[in-house]
PDB file of N, CA and C in Angstrom:
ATOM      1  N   UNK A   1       8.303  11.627 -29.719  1.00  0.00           N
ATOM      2  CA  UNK A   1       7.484  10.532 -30.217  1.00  0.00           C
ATOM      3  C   UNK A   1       6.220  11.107 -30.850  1.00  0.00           C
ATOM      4  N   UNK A   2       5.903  10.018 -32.134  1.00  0.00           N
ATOM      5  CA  UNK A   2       4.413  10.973 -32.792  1.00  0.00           C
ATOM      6  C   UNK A   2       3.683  10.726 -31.639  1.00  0.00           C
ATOM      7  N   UNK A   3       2.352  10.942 -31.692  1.00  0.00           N
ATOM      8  CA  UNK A   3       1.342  10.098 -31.410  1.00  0.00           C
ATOM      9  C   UNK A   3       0.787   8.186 -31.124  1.00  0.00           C
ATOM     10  N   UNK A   4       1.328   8.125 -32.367  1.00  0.00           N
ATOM     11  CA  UNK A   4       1.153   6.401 -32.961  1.00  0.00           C
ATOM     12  C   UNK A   4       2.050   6.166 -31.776  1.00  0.00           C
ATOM     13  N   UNK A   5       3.215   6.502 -31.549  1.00  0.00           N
ATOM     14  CA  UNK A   5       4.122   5.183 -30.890  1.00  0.00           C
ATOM     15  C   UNK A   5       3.575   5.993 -29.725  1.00  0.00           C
ATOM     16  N   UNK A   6       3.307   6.735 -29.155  1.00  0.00           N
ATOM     17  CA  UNK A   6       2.568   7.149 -27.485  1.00  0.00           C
ATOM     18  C   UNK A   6       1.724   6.348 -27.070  1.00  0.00           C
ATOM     19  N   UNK A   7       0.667   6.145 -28.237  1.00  0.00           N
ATOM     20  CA  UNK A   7      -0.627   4.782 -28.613  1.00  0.00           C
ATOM     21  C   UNK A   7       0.057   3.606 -27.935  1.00  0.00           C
ATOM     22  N   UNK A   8       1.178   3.216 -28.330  1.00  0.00           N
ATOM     23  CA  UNK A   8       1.285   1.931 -28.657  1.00  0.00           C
ATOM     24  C   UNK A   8       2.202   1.839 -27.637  1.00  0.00           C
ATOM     25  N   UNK A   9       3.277   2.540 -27.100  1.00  0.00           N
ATOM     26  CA  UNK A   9       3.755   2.624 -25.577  1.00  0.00           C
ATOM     27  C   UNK A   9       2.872   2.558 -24.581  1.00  0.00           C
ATOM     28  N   UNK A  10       2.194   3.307 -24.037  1.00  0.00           N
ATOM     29  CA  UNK A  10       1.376   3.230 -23.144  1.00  0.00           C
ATOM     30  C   UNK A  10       0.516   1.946 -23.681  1.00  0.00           C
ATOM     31  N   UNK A  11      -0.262   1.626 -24.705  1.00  0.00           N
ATOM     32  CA  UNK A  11      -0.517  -0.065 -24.915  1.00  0.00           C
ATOM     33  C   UNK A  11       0.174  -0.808 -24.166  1.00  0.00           C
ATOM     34  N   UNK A  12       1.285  -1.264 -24.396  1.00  0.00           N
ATOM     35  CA  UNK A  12       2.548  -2.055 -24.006  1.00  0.00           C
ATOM     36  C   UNK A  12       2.220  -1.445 -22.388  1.00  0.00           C
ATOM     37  N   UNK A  13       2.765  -0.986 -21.583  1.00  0.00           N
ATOM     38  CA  UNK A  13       2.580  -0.496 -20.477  1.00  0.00           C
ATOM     39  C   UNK A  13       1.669  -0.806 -19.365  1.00  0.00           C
ATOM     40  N   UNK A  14       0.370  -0.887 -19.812  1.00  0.00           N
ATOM     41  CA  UNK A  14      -0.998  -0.953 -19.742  1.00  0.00           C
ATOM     42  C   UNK A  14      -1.149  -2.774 -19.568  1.00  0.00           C
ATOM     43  N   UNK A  15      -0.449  -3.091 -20.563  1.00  0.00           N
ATOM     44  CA  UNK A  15      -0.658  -4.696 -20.807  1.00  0.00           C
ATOM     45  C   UNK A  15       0.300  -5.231 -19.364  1.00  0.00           C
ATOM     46  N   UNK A  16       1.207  -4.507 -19.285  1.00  0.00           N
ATOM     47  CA  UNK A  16       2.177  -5.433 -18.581  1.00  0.00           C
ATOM     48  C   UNK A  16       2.400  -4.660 -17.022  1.00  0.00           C
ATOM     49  N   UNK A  17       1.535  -3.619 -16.739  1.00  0.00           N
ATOM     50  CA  UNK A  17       1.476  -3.027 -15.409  1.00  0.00           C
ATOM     51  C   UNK A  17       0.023  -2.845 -14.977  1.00  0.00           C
ATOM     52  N   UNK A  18      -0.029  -2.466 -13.379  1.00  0.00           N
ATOM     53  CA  UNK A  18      -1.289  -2.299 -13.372  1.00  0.00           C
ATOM     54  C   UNK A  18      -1.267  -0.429 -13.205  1.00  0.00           C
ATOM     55  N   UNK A  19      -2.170  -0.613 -13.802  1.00  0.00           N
ATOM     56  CA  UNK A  19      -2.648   1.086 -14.056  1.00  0.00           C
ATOM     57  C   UNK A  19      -3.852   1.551 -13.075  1.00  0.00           C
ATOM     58  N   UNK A  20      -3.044   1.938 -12.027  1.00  0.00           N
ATOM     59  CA  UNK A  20      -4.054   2.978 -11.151  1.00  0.00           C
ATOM     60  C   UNK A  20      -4.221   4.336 -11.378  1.00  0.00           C
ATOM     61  N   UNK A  21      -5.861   4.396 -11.216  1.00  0.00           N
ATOM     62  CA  UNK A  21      -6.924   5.598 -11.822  1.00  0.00           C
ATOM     63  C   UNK A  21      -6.932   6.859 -11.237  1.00  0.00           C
ATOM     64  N   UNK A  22      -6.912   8.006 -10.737  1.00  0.00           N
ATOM     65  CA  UNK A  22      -7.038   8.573  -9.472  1.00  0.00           C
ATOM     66  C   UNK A  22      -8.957   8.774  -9.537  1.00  0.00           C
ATOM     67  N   UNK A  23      -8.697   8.575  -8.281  1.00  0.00           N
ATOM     68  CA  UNK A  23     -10.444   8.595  -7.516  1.00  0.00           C
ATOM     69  C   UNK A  23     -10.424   9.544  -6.461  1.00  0.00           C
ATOM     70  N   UNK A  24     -11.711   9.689  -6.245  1.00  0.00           N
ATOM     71  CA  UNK A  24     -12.061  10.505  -5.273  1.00  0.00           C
ATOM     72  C   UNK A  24     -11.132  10.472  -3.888  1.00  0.00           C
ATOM     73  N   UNK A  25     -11.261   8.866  -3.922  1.00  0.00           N
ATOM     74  CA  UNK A  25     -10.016   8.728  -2.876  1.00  0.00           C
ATOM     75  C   UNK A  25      -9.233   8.946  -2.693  1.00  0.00           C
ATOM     76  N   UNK A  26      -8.343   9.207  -3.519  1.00  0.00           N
ATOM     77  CA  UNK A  26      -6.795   9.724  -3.400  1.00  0.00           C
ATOM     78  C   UNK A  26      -7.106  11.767  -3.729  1.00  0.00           C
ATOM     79  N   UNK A  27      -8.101  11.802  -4.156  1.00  0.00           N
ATOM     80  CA  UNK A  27      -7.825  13.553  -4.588  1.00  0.00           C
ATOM     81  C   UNK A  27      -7.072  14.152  -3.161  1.00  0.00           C
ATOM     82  N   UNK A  28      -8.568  13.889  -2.165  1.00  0.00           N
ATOM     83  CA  UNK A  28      -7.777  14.601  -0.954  1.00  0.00           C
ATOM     84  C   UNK A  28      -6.471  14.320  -0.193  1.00  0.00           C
ATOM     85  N   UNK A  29      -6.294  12.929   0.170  1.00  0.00           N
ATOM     86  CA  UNK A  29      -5.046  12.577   0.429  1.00  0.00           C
ATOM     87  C   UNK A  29      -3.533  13.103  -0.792  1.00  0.00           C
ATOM     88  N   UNK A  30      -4.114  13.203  -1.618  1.00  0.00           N
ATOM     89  CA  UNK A  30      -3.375  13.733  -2.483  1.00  0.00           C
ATOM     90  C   UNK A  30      -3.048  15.278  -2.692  1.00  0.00           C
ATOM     91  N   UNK A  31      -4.266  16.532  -1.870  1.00  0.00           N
ATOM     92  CA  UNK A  31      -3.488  17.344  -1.949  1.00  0.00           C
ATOM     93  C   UNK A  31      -2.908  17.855  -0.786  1.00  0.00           C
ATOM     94  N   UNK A  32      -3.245  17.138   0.323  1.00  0.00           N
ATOM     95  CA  UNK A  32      -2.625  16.867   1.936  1.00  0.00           C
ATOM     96  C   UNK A  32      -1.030  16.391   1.730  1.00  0.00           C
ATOM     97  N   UNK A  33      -0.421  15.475   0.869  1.00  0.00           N
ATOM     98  CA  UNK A  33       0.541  14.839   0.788  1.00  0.00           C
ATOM     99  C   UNK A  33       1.363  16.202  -0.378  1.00  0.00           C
ATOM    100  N   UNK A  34       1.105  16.914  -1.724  1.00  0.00           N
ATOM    101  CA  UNK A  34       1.430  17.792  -1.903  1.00  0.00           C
ATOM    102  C   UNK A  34       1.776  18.629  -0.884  1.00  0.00           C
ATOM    103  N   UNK A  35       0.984  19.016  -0.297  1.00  0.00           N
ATOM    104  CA  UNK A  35       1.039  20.283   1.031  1.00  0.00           C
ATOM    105  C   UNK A  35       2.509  19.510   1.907  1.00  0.00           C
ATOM    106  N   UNK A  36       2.071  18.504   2.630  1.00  0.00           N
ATOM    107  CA  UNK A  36       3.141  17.990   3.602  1.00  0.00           C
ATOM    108  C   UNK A  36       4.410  18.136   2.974  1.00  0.00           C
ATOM    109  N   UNK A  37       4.775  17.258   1.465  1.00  0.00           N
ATOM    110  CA  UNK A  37       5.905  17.025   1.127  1.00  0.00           C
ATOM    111  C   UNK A  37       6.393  18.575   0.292  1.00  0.00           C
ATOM    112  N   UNK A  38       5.662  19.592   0.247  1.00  0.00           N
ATOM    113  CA  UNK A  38       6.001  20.714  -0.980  1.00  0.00           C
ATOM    114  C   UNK A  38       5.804  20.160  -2.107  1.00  0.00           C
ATOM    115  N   UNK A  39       5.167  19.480  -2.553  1.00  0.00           N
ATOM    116  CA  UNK A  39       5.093  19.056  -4.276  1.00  0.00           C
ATOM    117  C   UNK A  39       4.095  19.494  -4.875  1.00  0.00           C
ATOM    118  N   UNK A  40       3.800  19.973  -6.430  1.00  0.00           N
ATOM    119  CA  UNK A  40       2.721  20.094  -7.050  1.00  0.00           C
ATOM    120  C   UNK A  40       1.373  18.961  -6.829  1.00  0.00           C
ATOM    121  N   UNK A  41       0.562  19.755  -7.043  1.00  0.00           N
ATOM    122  CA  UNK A  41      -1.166  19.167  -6.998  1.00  0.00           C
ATOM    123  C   UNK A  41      -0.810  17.725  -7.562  1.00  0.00           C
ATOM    124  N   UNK A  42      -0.507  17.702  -8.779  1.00  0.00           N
ATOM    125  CA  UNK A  42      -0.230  17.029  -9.839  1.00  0.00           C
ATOM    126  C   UNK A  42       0.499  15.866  -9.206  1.00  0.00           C
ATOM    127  N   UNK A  43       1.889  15.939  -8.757  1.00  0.00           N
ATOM    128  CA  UNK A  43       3.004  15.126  -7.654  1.00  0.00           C
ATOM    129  C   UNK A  43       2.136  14.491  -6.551  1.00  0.00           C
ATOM    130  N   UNK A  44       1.087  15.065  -5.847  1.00  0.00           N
ATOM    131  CA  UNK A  44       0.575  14.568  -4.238  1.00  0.00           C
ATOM    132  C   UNK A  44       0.122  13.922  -5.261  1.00  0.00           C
ATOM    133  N   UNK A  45      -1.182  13.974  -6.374  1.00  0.00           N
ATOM    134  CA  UNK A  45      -1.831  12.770  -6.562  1.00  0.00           C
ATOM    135  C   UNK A  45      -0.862  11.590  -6.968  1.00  0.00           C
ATOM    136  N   UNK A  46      -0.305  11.709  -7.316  1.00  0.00           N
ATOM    137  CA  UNK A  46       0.253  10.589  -8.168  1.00  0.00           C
ATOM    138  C   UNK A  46       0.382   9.693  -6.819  1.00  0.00           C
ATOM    139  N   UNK A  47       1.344  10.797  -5.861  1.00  0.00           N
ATOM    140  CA  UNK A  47       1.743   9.749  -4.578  1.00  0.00           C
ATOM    141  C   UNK A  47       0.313   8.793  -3.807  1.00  0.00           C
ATOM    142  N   UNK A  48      -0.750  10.321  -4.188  1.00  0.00           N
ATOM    143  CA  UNK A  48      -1.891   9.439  -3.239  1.00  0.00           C
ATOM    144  C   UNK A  48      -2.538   8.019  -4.104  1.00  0.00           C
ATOM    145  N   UNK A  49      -1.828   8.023  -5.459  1.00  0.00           N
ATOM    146  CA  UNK A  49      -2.903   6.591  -6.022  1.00  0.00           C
ATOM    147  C   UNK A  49      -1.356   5.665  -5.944  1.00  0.00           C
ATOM    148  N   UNK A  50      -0.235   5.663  -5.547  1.00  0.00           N
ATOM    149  CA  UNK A  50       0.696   4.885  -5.679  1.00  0.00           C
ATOM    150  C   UNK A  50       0.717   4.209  -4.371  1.00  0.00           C
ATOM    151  N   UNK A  51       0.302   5.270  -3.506  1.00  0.00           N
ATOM    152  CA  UNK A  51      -0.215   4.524  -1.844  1.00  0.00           C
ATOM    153  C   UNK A  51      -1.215   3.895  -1.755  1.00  0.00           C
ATOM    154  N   UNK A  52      -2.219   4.456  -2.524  1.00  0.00           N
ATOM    155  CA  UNK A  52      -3.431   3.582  -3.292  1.00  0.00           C
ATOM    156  C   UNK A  52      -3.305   2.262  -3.374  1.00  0.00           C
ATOM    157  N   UNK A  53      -2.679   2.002  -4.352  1.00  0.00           N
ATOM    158  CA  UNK A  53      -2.068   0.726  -4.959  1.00  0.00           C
ATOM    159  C   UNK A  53      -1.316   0.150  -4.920  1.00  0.00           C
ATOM    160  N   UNK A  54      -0.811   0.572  -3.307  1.00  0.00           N
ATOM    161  CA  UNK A  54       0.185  -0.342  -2.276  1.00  0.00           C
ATOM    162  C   UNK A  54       1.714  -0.182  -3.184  1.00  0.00           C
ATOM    163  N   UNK A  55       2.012   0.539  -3.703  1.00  0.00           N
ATOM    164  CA  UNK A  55       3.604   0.621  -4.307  1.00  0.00           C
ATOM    165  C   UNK A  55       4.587   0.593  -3.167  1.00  0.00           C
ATOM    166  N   UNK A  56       5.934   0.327  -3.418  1.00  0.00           N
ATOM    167  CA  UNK A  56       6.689   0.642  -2.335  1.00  0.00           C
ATOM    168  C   UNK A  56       7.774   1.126  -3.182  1.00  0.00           C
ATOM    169  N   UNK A  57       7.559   1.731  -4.109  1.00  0.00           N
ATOM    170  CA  UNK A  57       8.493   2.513  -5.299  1.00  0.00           C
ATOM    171  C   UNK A  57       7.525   3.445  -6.412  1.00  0.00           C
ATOM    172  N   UNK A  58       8.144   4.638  -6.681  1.00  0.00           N
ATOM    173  CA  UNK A  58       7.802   4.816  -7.480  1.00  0.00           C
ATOM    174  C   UNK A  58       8.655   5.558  -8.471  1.00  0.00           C
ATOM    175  N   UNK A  59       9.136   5.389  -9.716  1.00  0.00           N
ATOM    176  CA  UNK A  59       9.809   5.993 -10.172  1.00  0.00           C
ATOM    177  C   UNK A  59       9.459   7.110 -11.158  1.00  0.00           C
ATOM    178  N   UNK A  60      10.425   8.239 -10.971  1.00  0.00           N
ATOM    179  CA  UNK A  60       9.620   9.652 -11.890  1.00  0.00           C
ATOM    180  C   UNK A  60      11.161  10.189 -11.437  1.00  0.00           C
ATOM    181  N   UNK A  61      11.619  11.350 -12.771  1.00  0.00           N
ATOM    182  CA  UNK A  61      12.199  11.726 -13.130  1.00  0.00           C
ATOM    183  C   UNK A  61      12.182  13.326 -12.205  1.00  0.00           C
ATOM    184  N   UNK A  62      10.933  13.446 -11.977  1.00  0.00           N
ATOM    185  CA  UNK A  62      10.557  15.004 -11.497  1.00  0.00           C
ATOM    186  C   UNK A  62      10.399  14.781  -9.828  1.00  0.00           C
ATOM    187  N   UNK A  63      10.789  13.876  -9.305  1.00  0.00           N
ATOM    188  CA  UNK A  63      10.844  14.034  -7.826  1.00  0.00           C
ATOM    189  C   UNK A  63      12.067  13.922  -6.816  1.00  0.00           C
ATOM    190  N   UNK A  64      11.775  14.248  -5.881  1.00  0.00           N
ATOM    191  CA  UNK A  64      13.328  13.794  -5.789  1.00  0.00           C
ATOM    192  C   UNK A  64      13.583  12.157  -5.209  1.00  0.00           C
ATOM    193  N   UNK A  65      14.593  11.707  -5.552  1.00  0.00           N
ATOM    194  CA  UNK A  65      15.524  10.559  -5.773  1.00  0.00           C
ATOM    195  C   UNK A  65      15.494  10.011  -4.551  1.00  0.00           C
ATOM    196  N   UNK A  66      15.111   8.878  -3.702  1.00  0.00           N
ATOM    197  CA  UNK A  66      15.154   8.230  -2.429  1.00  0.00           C
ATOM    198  C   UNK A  66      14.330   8.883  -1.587  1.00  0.00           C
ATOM    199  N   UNK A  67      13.633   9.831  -1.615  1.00  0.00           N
ATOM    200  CA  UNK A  67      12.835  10.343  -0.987  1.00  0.00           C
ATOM    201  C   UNK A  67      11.960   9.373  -0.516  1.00  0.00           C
ATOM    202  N   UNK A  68      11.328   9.456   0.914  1.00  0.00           N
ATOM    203  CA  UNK A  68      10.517   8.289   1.502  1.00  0.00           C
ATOM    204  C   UNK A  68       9.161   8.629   2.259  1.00  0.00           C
ATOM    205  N   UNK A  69       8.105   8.454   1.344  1.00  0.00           N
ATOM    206  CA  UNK A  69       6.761   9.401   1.100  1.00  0.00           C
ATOM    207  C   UNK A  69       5.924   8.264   2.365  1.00  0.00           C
ATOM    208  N   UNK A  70       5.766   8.557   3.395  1.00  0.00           N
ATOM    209  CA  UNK A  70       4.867   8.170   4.455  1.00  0.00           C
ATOM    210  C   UNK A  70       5.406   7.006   4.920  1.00  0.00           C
ATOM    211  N   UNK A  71       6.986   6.710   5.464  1.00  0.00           N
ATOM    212  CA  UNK A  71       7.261   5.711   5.598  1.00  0.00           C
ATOM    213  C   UNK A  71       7.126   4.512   4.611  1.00  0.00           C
ATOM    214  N   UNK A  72       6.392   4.239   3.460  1.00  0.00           N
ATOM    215  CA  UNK A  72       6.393   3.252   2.573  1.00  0.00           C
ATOM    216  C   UNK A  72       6.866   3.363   1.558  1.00  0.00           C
ATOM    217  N   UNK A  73       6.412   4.646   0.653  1.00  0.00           N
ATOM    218  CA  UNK A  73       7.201   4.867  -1.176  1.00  0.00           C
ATOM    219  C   UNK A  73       8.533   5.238  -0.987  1.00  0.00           C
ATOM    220  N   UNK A  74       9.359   4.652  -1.578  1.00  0.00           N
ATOM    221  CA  UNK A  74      10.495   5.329  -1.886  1.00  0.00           C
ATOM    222  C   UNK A  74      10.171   5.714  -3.590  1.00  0.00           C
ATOM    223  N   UNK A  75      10.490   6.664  -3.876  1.00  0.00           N
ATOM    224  CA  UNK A  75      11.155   7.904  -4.746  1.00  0.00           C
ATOM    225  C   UNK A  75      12.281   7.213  -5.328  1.00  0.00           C
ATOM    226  N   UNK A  76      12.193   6.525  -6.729  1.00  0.00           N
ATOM    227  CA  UNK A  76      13.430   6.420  -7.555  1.00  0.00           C
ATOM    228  C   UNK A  76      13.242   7.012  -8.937  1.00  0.00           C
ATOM    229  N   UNK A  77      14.713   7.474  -9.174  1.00  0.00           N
ATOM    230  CA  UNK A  77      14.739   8.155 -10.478  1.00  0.00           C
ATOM    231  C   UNK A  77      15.209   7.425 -11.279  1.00  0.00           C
ATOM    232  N   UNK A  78      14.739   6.919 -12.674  1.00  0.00           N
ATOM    233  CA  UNK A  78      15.273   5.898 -13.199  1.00  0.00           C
ATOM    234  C   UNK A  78      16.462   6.346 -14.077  1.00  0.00           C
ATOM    235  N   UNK A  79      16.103   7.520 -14.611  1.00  0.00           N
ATOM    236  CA  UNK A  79      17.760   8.178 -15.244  1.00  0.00           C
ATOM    237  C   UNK A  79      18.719   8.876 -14.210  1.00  0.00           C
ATOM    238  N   UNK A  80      18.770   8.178 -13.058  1.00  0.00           N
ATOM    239  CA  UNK A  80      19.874   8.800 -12.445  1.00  0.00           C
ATOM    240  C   UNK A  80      21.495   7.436 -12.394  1.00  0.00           C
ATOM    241  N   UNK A  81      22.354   8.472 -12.413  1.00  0.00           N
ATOM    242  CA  UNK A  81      23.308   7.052 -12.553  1.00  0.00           C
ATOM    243  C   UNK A  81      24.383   6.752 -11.139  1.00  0.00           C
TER     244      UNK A  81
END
């Protein structure tokens, strides 16, 4: 994708989800949850603002599949068949 349609995806996205920020709050829980689960820096945060923001799913391509992050997130891969 250029640019323009990245713009305008994440637009769309933005409009119709809620978009959690990472904060101070989640940094540390986030690299505690890396550490626990083995995942990149990058992976714990995501988990720590998806616990954040009360998810009980989260889907990503780069984690693994049903995985069940503190008793609440489940881990779905959306290109899996």
């Amino acid at each position: 994708m250029d640019f323009a349609a990245v713009h305008h995806s994440l637009s769309v996205f933005r409009s119709l989800l809620h978009v959690e920020s990472l904060t101070v709050a989640a940094h540390l829980p986030g690299l505690a949850l890396a550490e626990r689960y083995r995942l990149s820096i990058f992976d714990g945060q995501i988990l720590a603002s998806a616990l954040n923001a009360r998810c009980n799913v989260l889907y990503s391509e780069d984690m693994q599949d049903g995985q069940v992050i503190e008793d609440v997130l489940t881990i779905r891969n959306p290109f899996k068949s």
